[in-house]
C-alpha atoms as a PDB file:
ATOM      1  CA  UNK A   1     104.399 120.957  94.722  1.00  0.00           C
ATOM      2  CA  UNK A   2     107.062 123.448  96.470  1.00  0.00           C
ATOM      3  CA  UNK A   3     109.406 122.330  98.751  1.00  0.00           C
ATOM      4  CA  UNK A   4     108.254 122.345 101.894  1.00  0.00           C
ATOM      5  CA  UNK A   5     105.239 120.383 100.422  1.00  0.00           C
ATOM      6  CA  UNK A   6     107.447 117.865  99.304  1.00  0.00           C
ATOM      7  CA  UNK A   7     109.277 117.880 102.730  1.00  0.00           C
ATOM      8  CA  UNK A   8     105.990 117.475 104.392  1.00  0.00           C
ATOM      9  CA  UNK A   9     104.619 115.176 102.257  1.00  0.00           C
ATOM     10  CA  UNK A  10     107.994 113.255 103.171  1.00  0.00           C
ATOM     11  CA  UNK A  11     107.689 113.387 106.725  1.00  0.00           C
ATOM     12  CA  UNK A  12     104.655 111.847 106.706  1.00  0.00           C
ATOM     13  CA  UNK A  13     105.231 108.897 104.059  1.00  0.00           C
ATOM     14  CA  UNK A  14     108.040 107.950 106.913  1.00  0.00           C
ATOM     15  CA  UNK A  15     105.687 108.082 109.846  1.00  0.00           C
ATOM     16  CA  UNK A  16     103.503 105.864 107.683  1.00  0.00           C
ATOM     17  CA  UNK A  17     106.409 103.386 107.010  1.00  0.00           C
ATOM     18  CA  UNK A  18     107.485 102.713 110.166  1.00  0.00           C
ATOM     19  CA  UNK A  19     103.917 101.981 111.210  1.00  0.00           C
ATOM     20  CA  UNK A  20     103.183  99.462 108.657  1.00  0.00           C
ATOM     21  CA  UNK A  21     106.941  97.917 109.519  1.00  0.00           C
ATOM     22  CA  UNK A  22     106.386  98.123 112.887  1.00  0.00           C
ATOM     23  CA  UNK A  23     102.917  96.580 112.847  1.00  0.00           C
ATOM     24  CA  UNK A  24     104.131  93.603 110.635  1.00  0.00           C
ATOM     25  CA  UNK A  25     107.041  93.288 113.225  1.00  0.00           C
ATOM     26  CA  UNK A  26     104.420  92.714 116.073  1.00  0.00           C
ATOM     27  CA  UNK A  27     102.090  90.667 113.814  1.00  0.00           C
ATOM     28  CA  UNK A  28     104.761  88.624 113.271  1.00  0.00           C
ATOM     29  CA  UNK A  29     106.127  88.814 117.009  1.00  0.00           C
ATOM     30  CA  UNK A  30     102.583  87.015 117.983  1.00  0.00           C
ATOM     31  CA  UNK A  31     102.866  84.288 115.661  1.00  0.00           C
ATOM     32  CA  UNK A  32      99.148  86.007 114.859  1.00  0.00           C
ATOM     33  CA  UNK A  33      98.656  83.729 111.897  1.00  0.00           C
ATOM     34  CA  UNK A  34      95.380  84.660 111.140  1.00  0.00           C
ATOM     35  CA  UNK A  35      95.462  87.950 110.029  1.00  0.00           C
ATOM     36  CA  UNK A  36      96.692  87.242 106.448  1.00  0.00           C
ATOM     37  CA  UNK A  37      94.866  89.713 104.521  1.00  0.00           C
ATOM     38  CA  UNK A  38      96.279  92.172 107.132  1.00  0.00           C
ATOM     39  CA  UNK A  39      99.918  91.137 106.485  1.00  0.00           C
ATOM     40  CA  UNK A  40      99.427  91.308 102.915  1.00  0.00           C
ATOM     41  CA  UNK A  41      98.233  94.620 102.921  1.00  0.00           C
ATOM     42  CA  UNK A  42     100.958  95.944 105.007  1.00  0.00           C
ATOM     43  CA  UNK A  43     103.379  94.650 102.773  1.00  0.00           C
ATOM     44  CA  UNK A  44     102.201  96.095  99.785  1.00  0.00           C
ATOM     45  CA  UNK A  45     101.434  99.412 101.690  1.00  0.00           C
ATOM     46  CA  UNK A  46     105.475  99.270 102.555  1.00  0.00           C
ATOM     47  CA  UNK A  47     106.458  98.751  99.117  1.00  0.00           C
ATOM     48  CA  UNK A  48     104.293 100.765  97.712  1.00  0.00           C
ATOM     49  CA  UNK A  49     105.187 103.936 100.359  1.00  0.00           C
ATOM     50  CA  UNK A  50     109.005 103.188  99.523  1.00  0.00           C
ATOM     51  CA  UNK A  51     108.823 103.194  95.950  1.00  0.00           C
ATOM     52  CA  UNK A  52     107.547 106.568  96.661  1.00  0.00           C
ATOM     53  CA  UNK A  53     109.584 107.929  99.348  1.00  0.00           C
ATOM     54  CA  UNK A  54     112.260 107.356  96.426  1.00  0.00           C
ATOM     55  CA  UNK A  55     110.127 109.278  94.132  1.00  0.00           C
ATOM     56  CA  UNK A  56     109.989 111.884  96.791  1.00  0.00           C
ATOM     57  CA  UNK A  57     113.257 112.045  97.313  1.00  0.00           C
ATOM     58  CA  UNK A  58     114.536 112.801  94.095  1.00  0.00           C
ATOM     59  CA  UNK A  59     111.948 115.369  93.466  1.00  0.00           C
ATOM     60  CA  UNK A  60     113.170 116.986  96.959  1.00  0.00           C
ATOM     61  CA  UNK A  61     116.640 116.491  95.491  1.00  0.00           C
ATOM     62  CA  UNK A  62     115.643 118.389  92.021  1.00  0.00           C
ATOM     63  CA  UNK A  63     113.805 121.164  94.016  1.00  0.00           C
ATOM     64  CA  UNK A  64     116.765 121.686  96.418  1.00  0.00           C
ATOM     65  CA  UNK A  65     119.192 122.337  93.359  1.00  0.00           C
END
């Protein structure tokens, strides 16, 4: 994967963390209590997506050089 790829594929693995953050914010915000299975998807989806925006970044880092 070139560069920009990388870039892109960045880009778009931040747009996807803020979502999850920001619907787990307003989940939470409701006191929506029944949506567990929800909640713990999001939270895995936002630890899995950092784990590899940090991948991502080195790579983008390595590429760069």
């Amino acid at each position: 994967m070139g560069l920009e790829e990388l870039k892109k594929a960045r880009s778009m693995l931040v747009i996807l963390l803020a979502t999850c953050e920001q619907t787990l914010l307003a989940l939470d915000a409701a006191g929506n209590v029944l949506d567990s299975d929800l909640r713990t998807s999001l939270a895995a989806m936002i630890e899995r997506s950092e784990a590899e925006l940090a991948g991502l970044k080195i790579r983008i880092e390595t590429a760069s050089a």
